[in-house]
Protein backbone atom coordinates (compact mmCIF):
# COMPACT_ATOMS: atom_id res chain seq x y z
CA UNK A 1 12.41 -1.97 -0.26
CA UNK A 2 11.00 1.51 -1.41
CA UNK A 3 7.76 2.70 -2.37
CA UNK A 4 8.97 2.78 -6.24
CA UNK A 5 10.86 -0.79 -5.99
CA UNK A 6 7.56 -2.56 -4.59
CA UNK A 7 5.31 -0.88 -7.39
CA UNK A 8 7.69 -1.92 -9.68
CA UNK A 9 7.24 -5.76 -8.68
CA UNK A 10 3.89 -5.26 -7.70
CA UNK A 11 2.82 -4.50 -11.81
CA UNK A 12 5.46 -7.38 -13.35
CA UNK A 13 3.07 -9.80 -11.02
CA UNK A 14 0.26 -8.14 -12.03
CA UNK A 15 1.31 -8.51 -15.77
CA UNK A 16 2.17 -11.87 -15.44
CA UNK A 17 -1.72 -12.51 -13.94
CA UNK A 18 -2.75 -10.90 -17.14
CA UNK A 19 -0.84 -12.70 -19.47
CA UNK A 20 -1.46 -15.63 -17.63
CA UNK A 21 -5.14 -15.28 -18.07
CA UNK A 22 -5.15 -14.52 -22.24
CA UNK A 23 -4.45 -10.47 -21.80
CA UNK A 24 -1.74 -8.88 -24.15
CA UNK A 25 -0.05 -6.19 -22.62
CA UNK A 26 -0.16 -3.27 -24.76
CA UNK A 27 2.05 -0.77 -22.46
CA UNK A 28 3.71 -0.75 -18.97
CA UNK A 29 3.54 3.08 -17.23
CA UNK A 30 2.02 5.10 -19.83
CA UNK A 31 2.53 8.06 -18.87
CA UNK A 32 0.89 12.10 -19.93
CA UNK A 33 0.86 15.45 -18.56
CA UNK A 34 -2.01 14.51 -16.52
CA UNK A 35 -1.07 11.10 -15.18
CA UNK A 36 0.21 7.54 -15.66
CA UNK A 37 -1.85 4.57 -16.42
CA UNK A 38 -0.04 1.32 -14.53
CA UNK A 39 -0.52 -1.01 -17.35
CA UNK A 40 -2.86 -1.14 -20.38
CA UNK A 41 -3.81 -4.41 -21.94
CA UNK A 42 -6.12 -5.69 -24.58
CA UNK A 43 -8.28 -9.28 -24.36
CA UNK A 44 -10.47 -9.79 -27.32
CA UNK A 45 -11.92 -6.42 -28.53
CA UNK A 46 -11.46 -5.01 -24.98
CA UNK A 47 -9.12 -2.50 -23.67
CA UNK A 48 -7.99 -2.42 -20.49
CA UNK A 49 -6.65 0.32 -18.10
CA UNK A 50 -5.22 -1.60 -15.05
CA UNK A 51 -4.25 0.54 -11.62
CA UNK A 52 -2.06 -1.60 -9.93
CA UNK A 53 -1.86 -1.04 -5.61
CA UNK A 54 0.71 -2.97 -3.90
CA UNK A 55 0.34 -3.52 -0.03
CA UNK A 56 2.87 -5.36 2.24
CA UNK A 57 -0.24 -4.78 4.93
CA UNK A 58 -3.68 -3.68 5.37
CA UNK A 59 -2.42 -1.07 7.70
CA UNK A 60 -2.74 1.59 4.82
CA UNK A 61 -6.50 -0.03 3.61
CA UNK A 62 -7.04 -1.97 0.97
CA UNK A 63 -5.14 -1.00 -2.48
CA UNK A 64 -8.82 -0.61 -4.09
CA UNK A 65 -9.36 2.32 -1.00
CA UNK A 66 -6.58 4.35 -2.88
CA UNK A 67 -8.35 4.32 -6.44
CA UNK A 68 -10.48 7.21 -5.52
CA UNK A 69 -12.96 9.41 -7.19
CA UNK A 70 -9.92 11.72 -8.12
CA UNK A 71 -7.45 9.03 -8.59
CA UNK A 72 -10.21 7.33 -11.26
CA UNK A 73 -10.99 11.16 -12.96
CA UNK A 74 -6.96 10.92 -13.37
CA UNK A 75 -6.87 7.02 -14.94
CA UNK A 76 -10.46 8.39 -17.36
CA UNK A 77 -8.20 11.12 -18.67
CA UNK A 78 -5.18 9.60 -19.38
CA UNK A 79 -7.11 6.66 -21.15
CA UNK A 80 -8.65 9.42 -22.93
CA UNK A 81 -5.49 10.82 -24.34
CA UNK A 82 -4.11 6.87 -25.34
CA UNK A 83 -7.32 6.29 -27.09
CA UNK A 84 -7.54 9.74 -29.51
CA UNK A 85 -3.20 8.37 -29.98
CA UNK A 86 -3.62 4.98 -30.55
CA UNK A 87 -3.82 2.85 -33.63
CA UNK A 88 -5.13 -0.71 -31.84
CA UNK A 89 -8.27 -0.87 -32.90
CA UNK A 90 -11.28 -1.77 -29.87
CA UNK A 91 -14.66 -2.00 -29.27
CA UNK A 92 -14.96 -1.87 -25.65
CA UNK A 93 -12.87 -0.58 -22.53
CA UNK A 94 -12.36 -1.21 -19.10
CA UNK A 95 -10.84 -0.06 -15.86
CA UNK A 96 -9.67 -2.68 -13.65
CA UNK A 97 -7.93 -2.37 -9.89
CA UNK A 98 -5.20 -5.02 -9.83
CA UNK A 99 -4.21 -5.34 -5.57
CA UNK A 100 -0.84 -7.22 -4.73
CA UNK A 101 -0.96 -8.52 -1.62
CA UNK A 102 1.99 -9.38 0.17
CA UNK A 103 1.42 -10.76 3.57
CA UNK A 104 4.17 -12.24 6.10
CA UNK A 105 3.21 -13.51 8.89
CA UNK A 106 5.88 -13.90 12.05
CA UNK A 107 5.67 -15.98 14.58
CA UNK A 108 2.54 -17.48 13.49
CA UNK A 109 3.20 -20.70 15.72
């Protein structure tokens, strides 16, 4: 499976976590000239800007270890530009790091 395929199945898990747990999803890969936000979701009067890492190892680091201080200046902006666009009104908003795991281990016994 590619890079793009896994991210792909990594965010419809992570939106079915969400949903699971009360969030509406409000857009999948929102994307500007700056960036692309994975998947933005409201709970309440809170708006939320999910990153979604998926890992079929640790061998890269933890998906969290790839939202750096760059990557996060990247997510700000692009939440900036859906907020001055958007008609869904909010109070509050958040940034969360959703990590897919996906561990398979052989030969374990």
């Amino acid at each position: 499976m590619n890079t793009k395929a896994l991210g792909i199945k990594g965010e419809d898990m992570a939106s079915v976590v969400l949903m699971e747990k009360g969030y509406d999803i409000i857009a999948r890969n929102y994307v500007t000239r700056i960036g692309e936000i994975d998947i933005i979701a409201k709970k309440g009067e809170t708006l939320i800007f999910c990153e979604v890492k998926t890992r079929l190892s640790d061998s890269q680091g933890k998906g969290r270890e790839a939202v750096d201080q760059r990557k996060q200046e990247k997510i700000r902006r692009c939440a900036e530009i859906f907020l001055m666009s958007t008609w869904i009104p909010y109070e509050y908003c958040e940034f969360h790091v959703i990590e897919i795991s996906i561990d398979h281990l052989e030969a374990c016994f």
